[in-house]
PDB file of N, CA and C in Angstrom:
ATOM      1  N   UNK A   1      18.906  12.189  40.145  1.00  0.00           N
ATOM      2  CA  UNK A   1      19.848  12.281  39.048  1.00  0.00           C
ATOM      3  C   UNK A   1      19.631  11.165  38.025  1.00  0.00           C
ATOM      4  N   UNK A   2      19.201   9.899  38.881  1.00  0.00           N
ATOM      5  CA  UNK A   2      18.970   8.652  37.697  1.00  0.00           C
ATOM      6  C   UNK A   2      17.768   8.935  36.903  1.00  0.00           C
ATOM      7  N   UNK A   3      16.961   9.381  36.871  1.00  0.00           N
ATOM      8  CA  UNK A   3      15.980   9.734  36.695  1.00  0.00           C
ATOM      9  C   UNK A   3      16.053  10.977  35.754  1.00  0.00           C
ATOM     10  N   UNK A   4      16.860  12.062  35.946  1.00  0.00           N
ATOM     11  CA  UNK A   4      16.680  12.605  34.724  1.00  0.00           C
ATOM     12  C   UNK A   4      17.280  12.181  33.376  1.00  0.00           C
ATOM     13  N   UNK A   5      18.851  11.212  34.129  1.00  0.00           N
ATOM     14  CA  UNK A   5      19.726  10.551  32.862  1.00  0.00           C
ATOM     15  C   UNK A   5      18.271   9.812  32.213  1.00  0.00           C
ATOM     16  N   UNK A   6      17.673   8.887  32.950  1.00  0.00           N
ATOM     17  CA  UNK A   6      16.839   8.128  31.963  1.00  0.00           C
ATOM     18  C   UNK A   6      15.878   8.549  31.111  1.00  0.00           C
ATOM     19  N   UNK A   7      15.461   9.904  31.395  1.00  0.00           N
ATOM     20  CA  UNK A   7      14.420  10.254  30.937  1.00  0.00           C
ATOM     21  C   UNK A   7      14.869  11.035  29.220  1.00  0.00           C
ATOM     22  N   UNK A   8      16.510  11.762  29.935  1.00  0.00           N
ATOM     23  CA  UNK A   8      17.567  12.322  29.068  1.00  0.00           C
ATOM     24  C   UNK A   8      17.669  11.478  27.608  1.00  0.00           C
ATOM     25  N   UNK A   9      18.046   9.971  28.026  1.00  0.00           N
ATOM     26  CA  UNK A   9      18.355   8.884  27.030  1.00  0.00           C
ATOM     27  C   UNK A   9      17.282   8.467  26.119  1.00  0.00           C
ATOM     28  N   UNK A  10      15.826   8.267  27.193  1.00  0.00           N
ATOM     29  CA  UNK A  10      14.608   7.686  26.328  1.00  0.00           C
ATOM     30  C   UNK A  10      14.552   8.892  25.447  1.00  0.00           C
ATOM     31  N   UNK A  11      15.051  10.459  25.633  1.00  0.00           N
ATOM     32  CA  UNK A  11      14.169  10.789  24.317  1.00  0.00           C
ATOM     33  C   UNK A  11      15.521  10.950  23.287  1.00  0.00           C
ATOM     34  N   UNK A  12      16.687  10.966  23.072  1.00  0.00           N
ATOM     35  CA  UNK A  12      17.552  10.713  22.402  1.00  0.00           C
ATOM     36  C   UNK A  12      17.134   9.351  21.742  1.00  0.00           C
ATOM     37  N   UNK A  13      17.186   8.245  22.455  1.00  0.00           N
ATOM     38  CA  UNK A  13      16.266   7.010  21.585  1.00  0.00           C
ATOM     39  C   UNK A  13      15.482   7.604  20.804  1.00  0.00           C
ATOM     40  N   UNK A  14      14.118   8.123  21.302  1.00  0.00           N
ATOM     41  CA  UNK A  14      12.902   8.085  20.570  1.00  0.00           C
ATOM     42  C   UNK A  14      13.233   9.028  19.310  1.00  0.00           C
ATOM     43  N   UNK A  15      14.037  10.419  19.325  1.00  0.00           N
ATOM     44  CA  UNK A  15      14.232  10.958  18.297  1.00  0.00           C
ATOM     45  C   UNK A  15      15.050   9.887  17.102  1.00  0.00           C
ATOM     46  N   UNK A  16      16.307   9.716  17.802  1.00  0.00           N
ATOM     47  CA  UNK A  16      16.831   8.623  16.684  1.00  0.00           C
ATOM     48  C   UNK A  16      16.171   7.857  16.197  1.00  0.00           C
ATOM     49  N   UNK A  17      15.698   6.866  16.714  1.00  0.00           N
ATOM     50  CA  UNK A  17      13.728   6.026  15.852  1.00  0.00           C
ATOM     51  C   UNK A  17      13.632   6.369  15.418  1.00  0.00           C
ATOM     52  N   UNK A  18      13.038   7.580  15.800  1.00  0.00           N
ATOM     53  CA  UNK A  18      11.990   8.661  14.451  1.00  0.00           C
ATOM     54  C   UNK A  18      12.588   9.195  12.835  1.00  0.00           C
ATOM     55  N   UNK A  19      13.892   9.402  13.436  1.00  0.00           N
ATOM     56  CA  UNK A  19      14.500  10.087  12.020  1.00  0.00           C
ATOM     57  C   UNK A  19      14.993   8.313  11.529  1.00  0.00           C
ATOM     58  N   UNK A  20      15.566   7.466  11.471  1.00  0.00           N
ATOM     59  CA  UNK A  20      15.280   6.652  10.739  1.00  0.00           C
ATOM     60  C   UNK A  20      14.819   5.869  10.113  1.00  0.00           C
ATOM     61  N   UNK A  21      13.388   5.888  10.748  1.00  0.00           N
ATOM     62  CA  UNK A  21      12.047   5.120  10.277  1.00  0.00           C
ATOM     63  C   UNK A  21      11.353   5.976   9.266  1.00  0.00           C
ATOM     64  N   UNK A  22      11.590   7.212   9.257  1.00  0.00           N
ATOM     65  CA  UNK A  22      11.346   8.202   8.984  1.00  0.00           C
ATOM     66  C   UNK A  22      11.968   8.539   7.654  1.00  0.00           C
ATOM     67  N   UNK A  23      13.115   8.266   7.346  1.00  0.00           N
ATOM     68  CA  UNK A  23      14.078   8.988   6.457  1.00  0.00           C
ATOM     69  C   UNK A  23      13.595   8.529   4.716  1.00  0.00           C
ATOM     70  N   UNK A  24      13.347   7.067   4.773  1.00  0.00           N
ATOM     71  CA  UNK A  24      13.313   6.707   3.199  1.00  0.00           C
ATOM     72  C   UNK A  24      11.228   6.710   3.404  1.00  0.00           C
ATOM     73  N   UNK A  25      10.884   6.882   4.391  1.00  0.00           N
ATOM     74  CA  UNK A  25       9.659   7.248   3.761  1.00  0.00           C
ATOM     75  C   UNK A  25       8.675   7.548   2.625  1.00  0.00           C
ATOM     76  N   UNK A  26       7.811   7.252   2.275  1.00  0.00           N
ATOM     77  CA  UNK A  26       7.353   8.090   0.996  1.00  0.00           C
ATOM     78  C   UNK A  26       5.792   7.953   0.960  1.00  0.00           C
ATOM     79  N   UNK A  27       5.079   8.682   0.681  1.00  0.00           N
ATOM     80  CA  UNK A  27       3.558   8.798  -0.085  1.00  0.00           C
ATOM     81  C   UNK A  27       3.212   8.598  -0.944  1.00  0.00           C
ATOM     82  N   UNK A  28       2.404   7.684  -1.459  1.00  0.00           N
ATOM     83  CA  UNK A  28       2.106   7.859  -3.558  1.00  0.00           C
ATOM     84  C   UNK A  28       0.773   7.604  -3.259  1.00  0.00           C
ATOM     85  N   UNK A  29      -0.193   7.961  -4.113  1.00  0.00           N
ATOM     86  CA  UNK A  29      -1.239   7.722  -4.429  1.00  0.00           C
ATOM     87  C   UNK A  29      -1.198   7.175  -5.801  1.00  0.00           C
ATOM     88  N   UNK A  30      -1.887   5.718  -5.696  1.00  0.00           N
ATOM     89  CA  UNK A  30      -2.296   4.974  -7.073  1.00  0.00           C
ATOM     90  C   UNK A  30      -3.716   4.420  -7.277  1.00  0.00           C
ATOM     91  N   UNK A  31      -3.853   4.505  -8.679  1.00  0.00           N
ATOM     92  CA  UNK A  31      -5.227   4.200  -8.924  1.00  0.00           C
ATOM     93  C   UNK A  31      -5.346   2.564  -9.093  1.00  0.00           C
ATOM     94  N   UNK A  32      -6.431   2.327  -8.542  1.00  0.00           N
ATOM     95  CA  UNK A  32      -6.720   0.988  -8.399  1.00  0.00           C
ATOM     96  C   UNK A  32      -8.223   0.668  -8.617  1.00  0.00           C
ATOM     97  N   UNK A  33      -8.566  -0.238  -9.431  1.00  0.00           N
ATOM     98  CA  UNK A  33      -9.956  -0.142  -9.992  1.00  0.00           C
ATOM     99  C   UNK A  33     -10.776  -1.498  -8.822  1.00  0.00           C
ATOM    100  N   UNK A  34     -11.724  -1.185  -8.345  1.00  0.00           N
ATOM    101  CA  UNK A  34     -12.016  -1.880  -7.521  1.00  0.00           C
ATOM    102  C   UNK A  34     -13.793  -1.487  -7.349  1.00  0.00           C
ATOM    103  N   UNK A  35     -14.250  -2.474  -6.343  1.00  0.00           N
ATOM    104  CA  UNK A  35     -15.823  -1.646  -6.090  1.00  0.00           C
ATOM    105  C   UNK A  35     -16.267  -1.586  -4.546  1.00  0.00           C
ATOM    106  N   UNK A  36     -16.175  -2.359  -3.897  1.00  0.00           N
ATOM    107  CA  UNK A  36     -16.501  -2.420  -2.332  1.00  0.00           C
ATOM    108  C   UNK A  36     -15.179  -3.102  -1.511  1.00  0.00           C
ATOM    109  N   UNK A  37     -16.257  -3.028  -0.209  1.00  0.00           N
ATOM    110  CA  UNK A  37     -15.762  -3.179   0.958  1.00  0.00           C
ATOM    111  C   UNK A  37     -14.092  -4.602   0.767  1.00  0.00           C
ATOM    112  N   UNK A  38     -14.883  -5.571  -0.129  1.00  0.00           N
ATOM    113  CA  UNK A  38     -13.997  -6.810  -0.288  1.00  0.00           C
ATOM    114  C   UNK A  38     -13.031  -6.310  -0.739  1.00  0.00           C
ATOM    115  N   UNK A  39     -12.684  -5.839  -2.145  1.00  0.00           N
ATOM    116  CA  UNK A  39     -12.085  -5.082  -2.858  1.00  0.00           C
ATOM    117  C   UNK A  39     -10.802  -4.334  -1.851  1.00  0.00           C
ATOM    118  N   UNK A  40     -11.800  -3.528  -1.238  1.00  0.00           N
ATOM    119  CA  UNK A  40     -10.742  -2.585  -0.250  1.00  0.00           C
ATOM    120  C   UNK A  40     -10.163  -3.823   0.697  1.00  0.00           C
ATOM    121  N   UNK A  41     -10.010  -4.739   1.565  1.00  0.00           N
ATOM    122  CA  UNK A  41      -9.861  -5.825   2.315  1.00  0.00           C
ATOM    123  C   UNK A  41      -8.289  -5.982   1.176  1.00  0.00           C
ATOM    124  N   UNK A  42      -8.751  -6.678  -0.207  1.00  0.00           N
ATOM    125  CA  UNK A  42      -7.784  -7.565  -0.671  1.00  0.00           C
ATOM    126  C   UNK A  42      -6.834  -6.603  -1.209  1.00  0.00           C
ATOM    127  N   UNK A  43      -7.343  -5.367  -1.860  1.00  0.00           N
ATOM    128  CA  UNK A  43      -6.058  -4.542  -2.143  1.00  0.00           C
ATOM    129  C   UNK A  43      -5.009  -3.332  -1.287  1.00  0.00           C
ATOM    130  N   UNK A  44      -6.083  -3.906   0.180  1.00  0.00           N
ATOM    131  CA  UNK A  44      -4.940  -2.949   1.164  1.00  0.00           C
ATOM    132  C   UNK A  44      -4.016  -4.253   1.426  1.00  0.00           C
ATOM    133  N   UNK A  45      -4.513  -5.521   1.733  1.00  0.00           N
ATOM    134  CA  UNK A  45      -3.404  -6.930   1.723  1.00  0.00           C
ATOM    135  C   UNK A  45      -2.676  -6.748   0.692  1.00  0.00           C
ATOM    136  N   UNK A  46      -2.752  -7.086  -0.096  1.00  0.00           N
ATOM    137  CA  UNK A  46      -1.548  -7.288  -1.621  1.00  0.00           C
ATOM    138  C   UNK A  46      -0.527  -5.699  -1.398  1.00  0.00           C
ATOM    139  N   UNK A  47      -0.952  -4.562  -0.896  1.00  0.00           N
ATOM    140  CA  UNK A  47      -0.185  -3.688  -0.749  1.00  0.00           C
ATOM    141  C   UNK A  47       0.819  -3.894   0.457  1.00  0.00           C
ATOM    142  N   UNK A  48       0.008  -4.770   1.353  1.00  0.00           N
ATOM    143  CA  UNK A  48       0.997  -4.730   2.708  1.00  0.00           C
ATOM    144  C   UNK A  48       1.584  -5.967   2.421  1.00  0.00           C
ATOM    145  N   UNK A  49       1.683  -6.702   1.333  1.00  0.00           N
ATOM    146  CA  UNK A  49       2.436  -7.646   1.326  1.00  0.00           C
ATOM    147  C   UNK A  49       3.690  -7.507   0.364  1.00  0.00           C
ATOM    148  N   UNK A  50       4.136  -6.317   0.580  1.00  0.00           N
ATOM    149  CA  UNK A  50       4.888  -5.712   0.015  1.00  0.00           C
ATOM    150  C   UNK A  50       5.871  -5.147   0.747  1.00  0.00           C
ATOM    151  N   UNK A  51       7.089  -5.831   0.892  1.00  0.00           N
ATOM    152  CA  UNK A  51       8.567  -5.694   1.981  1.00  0.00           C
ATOM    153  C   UNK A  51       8.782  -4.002   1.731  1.00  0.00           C
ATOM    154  N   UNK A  52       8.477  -3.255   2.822  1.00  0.00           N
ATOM    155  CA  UNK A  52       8.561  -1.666   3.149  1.00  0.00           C
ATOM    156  C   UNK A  52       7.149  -1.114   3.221  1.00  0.00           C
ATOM    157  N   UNK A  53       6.352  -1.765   3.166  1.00  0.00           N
ATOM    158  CA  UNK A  53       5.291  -1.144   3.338  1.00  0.00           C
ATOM    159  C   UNK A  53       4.793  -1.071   4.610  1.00  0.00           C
ATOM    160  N   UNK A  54       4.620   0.285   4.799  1.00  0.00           N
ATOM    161  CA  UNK A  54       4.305   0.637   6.345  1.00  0.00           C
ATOM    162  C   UNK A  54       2.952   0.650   6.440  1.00  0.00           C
ATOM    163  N   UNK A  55       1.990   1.343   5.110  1.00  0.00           N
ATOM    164  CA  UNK A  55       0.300   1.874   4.902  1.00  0.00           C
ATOM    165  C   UNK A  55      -0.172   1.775   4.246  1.00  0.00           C
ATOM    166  N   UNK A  56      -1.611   1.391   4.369  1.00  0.00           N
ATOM    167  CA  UNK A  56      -2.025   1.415   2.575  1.00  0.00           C
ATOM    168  C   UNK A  56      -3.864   1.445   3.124  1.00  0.00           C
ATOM    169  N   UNK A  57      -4.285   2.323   2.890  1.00  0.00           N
ATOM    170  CA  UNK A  57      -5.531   2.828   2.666  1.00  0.00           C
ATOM    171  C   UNK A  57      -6.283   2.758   1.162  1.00  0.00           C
ATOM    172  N   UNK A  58      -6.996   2.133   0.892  1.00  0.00           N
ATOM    173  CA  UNK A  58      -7.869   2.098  -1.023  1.00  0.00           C
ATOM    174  C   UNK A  58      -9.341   2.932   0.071  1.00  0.00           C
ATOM    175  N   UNK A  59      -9.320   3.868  -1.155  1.00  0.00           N
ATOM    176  CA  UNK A  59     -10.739   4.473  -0.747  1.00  0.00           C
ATOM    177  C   UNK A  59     -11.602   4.086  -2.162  1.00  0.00           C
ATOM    178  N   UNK A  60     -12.951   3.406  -1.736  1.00  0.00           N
ATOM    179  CA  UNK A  60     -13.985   2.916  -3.009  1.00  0.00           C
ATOM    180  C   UNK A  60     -14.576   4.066  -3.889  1.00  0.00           C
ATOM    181  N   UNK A  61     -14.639   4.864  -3.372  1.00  0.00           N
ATOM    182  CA  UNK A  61     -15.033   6.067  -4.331  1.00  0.00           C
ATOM    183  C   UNK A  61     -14.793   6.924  -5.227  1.00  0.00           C
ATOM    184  N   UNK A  62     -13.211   7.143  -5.056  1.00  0.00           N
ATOM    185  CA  UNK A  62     -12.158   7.555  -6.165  1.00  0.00           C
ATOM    186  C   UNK A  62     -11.210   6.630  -6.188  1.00  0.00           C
ATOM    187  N   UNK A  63     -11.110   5.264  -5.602  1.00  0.00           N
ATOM    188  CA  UNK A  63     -10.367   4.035  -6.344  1.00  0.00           C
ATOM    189  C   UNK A  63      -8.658   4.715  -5.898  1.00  0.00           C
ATOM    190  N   UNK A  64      -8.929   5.291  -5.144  1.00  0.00           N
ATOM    191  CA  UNK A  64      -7.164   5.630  -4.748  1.00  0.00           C
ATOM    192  C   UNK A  64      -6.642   5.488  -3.593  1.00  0.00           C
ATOM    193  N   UNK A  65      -5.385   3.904  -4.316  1.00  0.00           N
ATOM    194  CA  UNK A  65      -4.509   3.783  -2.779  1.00  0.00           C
ATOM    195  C   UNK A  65      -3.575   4.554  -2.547  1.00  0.00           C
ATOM    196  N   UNK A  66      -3.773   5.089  -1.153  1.00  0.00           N
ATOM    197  CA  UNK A  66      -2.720   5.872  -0.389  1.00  0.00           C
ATOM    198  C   UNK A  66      -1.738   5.058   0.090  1.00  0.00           C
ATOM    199  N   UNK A  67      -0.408   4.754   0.140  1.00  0.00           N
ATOM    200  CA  UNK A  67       0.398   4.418   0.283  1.00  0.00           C
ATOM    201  C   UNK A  67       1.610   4.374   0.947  1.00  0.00           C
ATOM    202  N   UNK A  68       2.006   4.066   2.057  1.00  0.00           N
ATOM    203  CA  UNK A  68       3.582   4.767   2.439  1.00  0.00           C
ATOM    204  C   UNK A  68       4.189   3.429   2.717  1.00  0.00           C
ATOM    205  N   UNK A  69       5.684   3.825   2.095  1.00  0.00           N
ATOM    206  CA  UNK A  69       6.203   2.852   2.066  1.00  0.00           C
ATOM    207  C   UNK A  69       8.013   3.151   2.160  1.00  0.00           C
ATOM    208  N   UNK A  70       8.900   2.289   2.252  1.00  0.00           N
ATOM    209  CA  UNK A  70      10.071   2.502   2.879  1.00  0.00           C
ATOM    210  C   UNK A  70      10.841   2.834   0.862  1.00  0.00           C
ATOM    211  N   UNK A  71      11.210   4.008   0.544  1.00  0.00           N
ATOM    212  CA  UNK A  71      12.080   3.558  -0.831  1.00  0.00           C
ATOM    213  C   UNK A  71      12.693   2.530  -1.379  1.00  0.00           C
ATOM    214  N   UNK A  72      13.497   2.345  -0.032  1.00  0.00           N
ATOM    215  CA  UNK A  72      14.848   1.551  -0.002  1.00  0.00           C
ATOM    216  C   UNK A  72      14.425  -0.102  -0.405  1.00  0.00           C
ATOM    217  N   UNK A  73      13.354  -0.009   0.013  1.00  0.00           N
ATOM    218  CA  UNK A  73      12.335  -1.627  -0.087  1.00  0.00           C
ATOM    219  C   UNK A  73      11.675  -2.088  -0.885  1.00  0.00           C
ATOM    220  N   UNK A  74      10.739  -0.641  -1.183  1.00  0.00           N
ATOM    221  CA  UNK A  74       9.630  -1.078  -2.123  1.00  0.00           C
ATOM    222  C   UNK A  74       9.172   0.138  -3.288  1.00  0.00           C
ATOM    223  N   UNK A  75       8.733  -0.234  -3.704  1.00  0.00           N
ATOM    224  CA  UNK A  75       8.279   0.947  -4.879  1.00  0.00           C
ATOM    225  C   UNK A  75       7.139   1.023  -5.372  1.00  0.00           C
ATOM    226  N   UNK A  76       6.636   1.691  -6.167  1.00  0.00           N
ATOM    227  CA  UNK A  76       5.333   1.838  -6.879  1.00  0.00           C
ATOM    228  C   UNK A  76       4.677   0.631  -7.813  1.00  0.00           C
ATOM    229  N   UNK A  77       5.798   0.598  -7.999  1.00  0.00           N
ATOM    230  CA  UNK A  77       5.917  -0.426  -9.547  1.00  0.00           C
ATOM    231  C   UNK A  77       5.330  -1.711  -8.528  1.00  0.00           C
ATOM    232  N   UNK A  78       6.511  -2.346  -7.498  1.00  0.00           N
ATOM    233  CA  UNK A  78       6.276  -3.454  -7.104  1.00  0.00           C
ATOM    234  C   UNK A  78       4.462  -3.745  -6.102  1.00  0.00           C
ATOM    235  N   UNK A  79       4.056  -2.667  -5.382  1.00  0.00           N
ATOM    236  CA  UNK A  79       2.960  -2.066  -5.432  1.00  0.00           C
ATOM    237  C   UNK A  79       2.392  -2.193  -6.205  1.00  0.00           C
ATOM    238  N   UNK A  80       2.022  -1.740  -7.428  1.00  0.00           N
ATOM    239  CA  UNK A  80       1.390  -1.970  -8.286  1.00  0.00           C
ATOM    240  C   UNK A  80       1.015  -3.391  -8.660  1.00  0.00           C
ATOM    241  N   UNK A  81       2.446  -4.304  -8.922  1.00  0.00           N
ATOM    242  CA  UNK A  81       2.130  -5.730  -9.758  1.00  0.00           C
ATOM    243  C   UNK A  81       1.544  -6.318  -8.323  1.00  0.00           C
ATOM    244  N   UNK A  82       1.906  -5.970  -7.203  1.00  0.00           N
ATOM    245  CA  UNK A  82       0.977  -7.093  -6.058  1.00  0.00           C
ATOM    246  C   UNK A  82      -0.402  -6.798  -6.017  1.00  0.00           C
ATOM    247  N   UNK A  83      -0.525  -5.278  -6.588  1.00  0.00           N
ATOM    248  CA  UNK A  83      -2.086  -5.195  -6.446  1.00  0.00           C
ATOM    249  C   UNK A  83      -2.815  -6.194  -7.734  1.00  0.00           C
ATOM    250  N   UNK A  84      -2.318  -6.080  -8.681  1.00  0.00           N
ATOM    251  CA  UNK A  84      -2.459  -7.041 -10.174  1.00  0.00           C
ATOM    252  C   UNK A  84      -2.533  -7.884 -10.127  1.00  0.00           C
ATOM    253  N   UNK A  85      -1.594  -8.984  -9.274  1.00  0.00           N
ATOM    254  CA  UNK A  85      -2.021 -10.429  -8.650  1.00  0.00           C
ATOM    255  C   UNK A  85      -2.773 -10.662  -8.129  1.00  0.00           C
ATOM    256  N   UNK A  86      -3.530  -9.606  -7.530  1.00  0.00           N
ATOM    257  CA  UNK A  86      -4.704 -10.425  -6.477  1.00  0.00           C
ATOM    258  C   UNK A  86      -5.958 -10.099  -7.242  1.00  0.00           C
ATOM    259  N   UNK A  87      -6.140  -9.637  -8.580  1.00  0.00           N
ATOM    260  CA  UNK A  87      -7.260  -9.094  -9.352  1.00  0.00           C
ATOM    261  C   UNK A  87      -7.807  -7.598  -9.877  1.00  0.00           C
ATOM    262  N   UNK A  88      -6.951  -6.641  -9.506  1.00  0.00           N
ATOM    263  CA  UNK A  88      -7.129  -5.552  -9.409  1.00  0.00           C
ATOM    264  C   UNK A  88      -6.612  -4.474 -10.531  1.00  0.00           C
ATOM    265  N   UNK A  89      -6.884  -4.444 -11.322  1.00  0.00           N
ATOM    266  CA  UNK A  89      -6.069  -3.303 -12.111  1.00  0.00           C
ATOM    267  C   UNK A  89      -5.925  -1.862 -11.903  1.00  0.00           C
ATOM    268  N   UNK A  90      -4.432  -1.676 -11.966  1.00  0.00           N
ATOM    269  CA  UNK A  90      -4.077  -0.076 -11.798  1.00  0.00           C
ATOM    270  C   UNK A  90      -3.704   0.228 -12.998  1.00  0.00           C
ATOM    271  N   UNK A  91      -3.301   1.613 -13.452  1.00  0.00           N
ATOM    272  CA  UNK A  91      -2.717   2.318 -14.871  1.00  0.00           C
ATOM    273  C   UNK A  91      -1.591   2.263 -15.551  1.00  0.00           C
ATOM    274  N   UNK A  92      -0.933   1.010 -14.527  1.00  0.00           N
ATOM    275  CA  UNK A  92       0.483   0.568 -15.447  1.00  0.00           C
ATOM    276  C   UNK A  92       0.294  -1.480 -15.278  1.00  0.00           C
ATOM    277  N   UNK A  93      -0.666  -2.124 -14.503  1.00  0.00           N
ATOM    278  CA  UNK A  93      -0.645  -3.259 -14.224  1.00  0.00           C
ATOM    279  C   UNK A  93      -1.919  -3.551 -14.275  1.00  0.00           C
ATOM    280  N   UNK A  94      -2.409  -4.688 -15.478  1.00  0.00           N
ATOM    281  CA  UNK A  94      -3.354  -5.012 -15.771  1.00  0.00           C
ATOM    282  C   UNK A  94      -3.646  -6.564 -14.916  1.00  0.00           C
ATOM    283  N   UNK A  95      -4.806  -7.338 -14.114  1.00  0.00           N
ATOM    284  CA  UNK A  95      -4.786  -8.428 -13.660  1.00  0.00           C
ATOM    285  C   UNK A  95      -4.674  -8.914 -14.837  1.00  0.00           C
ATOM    286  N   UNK A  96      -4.414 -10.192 -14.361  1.00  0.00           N
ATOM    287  CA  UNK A  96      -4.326 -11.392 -14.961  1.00  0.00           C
ATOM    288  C   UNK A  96      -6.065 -11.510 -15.146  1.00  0.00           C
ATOM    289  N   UNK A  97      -6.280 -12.109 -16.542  1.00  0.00           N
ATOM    290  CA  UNK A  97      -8.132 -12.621 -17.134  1.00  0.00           C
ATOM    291  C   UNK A  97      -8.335 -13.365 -15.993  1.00  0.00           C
ATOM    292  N   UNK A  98      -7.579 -14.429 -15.628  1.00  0.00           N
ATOM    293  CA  UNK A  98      -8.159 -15.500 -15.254  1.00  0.00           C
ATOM    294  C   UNK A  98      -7.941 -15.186 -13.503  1.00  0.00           C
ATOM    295  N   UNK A  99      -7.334 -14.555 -13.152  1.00  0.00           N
ATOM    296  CA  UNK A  99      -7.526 -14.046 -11.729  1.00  0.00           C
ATOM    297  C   UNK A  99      -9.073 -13.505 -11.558  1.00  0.00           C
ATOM    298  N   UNK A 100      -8.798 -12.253 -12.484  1.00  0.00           N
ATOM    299  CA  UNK A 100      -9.882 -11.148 -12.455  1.00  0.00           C
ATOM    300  C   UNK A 100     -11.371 -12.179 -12.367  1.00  0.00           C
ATOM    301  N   UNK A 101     -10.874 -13.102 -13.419  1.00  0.00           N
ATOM    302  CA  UNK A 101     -12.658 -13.832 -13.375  1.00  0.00           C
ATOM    303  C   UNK A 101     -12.952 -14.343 -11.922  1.00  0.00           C
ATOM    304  N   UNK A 102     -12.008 -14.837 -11.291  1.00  0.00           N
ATOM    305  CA  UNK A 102     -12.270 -15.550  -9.839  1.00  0.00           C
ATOM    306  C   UNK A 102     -12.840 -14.588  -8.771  1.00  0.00           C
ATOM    307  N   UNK A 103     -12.835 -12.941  -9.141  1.00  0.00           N
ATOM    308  CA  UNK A 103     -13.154 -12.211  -7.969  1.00  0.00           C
ATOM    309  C   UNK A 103     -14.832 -12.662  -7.970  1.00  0.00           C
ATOM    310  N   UNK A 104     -15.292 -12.640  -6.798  1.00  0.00           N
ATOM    311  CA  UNK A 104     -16.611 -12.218  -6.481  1.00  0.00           C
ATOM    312  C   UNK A 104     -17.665 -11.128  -7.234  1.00  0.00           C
ATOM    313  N   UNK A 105     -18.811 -11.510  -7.556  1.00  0.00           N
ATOM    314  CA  UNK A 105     -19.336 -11.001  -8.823  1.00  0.00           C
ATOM    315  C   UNK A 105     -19.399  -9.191  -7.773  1.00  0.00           C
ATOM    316  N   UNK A 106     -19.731  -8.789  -6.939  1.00  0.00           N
ATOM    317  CA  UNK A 106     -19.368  -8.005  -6.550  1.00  0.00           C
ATOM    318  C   UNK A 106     -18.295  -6.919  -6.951  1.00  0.00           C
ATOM    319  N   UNK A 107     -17.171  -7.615  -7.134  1.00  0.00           N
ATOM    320  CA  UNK A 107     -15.615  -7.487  -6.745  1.00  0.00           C
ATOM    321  C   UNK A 107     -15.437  -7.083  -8.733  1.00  0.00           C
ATOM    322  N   UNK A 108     -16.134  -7.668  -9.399  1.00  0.00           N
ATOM    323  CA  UNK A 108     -16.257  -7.399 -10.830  1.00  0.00           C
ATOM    324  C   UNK A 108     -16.467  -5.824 -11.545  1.00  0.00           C
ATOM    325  N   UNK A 109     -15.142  -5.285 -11.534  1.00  0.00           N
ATOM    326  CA  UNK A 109     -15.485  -3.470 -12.317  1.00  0.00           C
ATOM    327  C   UNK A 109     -15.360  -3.545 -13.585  1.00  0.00           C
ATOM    328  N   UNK A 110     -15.528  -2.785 -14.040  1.00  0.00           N
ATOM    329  CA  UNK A 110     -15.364  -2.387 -15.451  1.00  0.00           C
ATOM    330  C   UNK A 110     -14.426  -1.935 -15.958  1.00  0.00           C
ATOM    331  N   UNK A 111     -13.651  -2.958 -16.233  1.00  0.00           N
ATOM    332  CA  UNK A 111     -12.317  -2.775 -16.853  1.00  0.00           C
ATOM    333  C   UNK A 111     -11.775  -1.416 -17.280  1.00  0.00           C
ATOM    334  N   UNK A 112     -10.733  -1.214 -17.262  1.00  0.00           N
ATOM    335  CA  UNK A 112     -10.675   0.111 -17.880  1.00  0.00           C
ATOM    336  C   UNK A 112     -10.067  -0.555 -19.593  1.00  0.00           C
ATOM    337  N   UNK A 113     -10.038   0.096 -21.030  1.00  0.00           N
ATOM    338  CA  UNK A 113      -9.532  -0.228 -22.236  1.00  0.00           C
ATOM    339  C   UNK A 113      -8.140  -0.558 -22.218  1.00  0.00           C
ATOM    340  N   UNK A 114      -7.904  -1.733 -23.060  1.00  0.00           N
ATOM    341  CA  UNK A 114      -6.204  -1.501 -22.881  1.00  0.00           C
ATOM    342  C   UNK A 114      -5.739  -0.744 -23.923  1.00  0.00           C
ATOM    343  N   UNK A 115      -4.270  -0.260 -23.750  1.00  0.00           N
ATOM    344  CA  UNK A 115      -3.716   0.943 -24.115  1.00  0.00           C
ATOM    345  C   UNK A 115      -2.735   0.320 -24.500  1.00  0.00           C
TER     346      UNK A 115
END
């Protein structure tokens, strides 16, 4: 009998977890201008250093971070400017010149025009 109560409870737990970890969830894909491996390293960091961020995948080939992150916490926007601090420009957040110059000649893309 103890044994099924416990087994009863762990999954009442585990569902409850789920739907609230779950609930403010979200996906975005943003563009992030970048070129290699380093690149991907510093702009999946600057994304996870971002209070709600659960994920963050940059793929080098189409320059797009995948993202999940808690609503309630974090957003696109704030996403965005952490990726901008560390050298990286996306389509609403331009780095800073003097960041951008410090990346690794590697780490150096081709700006996109400003708008």
């Amino acid at each position: 009998m103890k044994t099924k109560t416990m087994i009863f409870l762990a999954g009442i737990l585990f569902l409850s977890l789920t739907t609230v970890f779950a609930f403010g969830a979200k996906t975005e894909k943003i563009k992030v201008y970048g070129n290699c491996g380093s690149c991907k390293t510093r702009i999946e960091k600057a994304a996870h250093s971002v209070k709600g961020v659960t994920q963050a995948s940059w793929d080098k080939t189409d320059g797009i971070l995948t993202v999940t992150f808690d609503e309630a916490k974090a957003s696109v926007s704030k996403i965005e400017e952490a990726v901008a601090k560390v050298g990286h420009d996306t389509d609403h957040f331009k780095a800073d010149d003097k960041t951008y110059d410090k990346l690794p000649g590697c780490c150096q893309y081709n700006r996109p025009a400003k708008k």
